[in-house]
Protein backbone atom coordinates (compact mmCIF):
# COMPACT_ATOMS: atom_id res chain seq x y z
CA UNK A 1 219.30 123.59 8.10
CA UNK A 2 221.24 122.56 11.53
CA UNK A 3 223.77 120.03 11.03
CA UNK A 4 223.36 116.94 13.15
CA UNK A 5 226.38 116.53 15.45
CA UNK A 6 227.51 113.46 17.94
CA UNK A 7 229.97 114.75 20.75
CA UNK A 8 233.82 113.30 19.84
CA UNK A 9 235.55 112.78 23.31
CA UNK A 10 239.49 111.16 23.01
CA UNK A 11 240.24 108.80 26.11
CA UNK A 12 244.08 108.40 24.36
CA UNK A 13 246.51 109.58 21.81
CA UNK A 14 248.16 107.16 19.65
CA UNK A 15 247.84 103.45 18.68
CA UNK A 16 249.66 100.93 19.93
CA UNK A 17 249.26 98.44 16.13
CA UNK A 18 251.44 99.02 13.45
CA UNK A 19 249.20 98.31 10.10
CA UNK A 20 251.41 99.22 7.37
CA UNK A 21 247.82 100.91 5.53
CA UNK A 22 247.53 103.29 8.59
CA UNK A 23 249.23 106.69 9.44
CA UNK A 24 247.88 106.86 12.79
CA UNK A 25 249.09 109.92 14.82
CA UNK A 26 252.15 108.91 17.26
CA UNK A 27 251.89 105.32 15.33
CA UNK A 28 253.70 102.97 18.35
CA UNK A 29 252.55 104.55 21.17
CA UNK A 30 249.26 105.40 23.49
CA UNK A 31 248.47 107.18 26.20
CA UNK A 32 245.67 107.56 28.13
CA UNK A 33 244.11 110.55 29.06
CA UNK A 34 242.69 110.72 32.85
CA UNK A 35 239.60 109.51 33.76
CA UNK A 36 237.81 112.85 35.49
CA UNK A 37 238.63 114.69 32.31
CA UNK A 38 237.43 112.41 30.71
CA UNK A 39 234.26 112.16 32.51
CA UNK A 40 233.78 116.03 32.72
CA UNK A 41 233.83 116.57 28.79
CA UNK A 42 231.40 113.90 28.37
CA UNK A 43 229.20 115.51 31.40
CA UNK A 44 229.40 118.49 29.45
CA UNK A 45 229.33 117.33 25.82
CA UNK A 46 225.25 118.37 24.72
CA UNK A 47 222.87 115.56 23.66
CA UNK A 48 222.25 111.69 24.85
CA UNK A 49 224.89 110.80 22.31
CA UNK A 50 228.75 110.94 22.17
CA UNK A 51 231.23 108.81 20.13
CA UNK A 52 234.66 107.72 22.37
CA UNK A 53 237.78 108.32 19.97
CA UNK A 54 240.17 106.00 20.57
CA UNK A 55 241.16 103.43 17.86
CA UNK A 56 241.67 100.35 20.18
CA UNK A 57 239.52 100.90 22.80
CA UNK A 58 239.45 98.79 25.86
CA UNK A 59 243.46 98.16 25.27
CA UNK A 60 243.98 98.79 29.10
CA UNK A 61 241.62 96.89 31.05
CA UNK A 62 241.50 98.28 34.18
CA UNK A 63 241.61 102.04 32.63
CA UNK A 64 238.27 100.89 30.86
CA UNK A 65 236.75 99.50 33.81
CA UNK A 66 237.55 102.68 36.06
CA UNK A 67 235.92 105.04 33.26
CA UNK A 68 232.69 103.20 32.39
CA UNK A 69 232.32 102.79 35.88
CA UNK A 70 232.53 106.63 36.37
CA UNK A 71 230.91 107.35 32.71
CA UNK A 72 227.76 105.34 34.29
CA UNK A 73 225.51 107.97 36.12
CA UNK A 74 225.62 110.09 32.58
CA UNK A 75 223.28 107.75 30.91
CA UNK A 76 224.84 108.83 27.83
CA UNK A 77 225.04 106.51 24.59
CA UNK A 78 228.12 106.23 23.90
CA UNK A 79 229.44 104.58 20.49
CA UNK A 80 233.69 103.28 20.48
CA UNK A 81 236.08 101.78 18.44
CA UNK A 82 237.93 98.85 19.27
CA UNK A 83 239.30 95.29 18.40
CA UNK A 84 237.79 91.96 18.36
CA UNK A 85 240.60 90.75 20.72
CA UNK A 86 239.49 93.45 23.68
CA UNK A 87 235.60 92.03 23.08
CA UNK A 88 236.14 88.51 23.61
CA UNK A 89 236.52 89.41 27.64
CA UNK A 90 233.57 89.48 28.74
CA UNK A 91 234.28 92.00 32.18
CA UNK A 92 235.53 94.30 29.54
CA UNK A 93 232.49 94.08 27.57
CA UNK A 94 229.71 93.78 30.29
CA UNK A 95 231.56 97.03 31.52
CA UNK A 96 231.43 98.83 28.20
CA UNK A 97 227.41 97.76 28.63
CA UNK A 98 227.22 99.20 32.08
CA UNK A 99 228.55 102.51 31.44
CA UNK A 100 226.79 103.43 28.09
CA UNK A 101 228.22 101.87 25.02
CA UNK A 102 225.71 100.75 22.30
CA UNK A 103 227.17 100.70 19.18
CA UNK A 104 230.46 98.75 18.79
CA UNK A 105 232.65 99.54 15.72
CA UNK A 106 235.22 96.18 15.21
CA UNK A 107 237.88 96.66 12.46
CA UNK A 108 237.85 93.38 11.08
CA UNK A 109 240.07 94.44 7.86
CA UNK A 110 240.12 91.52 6.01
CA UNK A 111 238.72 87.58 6.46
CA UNK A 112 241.73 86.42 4.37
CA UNK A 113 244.44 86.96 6.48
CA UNK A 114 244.63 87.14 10.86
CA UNK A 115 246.12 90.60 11.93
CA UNK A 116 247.41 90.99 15.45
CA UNK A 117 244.88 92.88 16.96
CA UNK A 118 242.26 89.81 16.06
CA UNK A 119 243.66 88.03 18.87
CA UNK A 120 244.79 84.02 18.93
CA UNK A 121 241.45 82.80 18.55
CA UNK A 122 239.86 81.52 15.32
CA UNK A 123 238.12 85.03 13.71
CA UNK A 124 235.00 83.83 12.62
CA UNK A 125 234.03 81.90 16.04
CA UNK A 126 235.41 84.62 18.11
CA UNK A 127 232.88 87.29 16.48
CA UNK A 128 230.42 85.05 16.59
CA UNK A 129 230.67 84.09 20.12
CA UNK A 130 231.22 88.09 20.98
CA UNK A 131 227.88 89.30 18.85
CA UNK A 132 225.96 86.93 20.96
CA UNK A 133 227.02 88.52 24.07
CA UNK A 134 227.17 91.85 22.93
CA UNK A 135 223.34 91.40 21.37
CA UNK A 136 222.61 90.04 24.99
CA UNK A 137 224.07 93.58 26.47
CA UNK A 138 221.84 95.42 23.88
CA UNK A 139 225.01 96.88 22.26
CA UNK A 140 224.61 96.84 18.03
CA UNK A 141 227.90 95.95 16.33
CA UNK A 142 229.50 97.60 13.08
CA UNK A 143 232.06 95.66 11.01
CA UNK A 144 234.34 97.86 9.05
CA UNK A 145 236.51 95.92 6.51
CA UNK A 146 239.50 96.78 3.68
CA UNK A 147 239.25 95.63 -0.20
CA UNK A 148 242.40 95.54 -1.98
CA UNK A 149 245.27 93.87 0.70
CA UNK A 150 247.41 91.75 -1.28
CA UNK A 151 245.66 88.64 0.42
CA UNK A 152 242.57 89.52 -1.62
CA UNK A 153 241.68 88.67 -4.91
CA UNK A 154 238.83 88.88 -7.02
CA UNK A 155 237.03 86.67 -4.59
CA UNK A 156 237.23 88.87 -1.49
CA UNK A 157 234.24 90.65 -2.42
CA UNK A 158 232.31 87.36 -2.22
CA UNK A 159 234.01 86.10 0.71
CA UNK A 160 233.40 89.54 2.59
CA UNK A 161 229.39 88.91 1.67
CA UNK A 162 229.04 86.07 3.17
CA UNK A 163 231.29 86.32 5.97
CA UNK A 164 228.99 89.11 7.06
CA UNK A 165 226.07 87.81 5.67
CA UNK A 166 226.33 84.59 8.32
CA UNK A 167 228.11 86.47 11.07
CA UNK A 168 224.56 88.29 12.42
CA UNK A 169 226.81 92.20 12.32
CA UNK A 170 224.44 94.80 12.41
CA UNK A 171 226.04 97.25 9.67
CA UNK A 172 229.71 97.25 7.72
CA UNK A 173 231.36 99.58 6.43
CA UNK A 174 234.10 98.72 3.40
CA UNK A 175 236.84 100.54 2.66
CA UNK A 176 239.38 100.46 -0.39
CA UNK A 177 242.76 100.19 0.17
CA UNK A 178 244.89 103.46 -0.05
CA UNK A 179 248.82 103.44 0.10
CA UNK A 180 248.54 107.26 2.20
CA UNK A 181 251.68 108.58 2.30
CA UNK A 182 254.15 108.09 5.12
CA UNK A 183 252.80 104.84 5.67
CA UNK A 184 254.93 101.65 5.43
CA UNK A 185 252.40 100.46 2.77
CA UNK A 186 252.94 103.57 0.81
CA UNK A 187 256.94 102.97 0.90
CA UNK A 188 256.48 99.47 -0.01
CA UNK A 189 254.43 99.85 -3.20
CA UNK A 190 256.67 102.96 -4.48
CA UNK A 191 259.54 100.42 -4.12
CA UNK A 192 257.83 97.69 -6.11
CA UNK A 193 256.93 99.84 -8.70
CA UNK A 194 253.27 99.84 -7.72
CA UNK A 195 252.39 103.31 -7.00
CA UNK A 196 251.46 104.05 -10.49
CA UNK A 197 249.74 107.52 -9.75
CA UNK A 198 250.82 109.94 -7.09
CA UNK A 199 248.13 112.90 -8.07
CA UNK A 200 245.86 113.04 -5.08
CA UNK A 201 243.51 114.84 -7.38
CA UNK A 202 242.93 111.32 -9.37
């Protein structure tokens, strides 16, 4: 039986956010890759689908302009990755539209405490106001979210329910919260004595 595969084409390398639960590769910094190779891997990926790796997509605006401007003429579908902050302009977003992008993925993390890469607006009207636009565009958007932050408590899991349940997403996805190692989480749990078991295999 064939697997089913979906294209993975990088636009950058690194991540400009410093989460203390991610070991991103080159953690602090991100570069773009350039736009015609870009352009000519996804001309040449196979399929109508491709996913565009790049954890914060739509960081540089005029970078993401340029490519789904060239990315266009493919009529791929093209799922990314990005932050809430990036969605809420809407030139960014009506050219994510124009060049191919249906399904958004938004790492919202946690509804109990505002990261950086939320943005300065209030969370829950910022998502709200972007879904509406973004179901306008005909893009689908994916919340992924993170039990187990020290903000959350037994009431999280409630709180992440309804959150979503009112928001109008059209999937999550929830993760659990794991100190990986080399991560500033990691260090800071095996310093307070919380890193009770260290066997991978558990």
């Amino acid at each position: 039986r064939r697997w089913y595969q979906i294209p993975t084409i990088p636009t950058s390398i690194g991540c400009p956010y410093d989460c203390s639960f991610c070991a991103a590769y080159m953690q602090g910094k991100y570069l773009l890759r350039d736009v015609d190779t870009i352009y000519n891997e996804m001309a040449h990926s196979p399929g109508p689908i491709a996913l565009i790796c790049d954890a914060t997509f739509g960081l540089k605006k005029q970078f993401t302009l340029d490519l789904m401007k060239r990315l266009a003429p493919l009529k791929k579908k093209i799922g990314v990755e990005t932050t809430l902050a990036r969605l809420q302009d809407t030139e960014v977003l009506e050219a994510m539209a124009a060049g191919g992008v249906t399904w958004l993925v938004v790492g919202i993390e946690t509804v109990a405490a505002k990261l950086r890469k939320h943005g300065t607006s209030d969370l829950e009207a910022s998502l709200h106001d972007m879904l509406a636009r973004a179901h306008d565009l005909g893009m689908m958007v994916q919340g992924n979210f993170i039990c187990g932050l020290d903000e959350d408590g037994p009431e999280s899991f409630e709180q992440i329910y309804e959150f979503y349940d009112r928001s109008g997403l059209d999937g999550i996805m929830m993760g659990i919260l794991t100190p990986y190692p080399n991560t500033p989480l990691y260090d800071q749990l095996d310093r307070e004595g919380r890193a009770v078991d260290t066997d991978w295999a558990n």
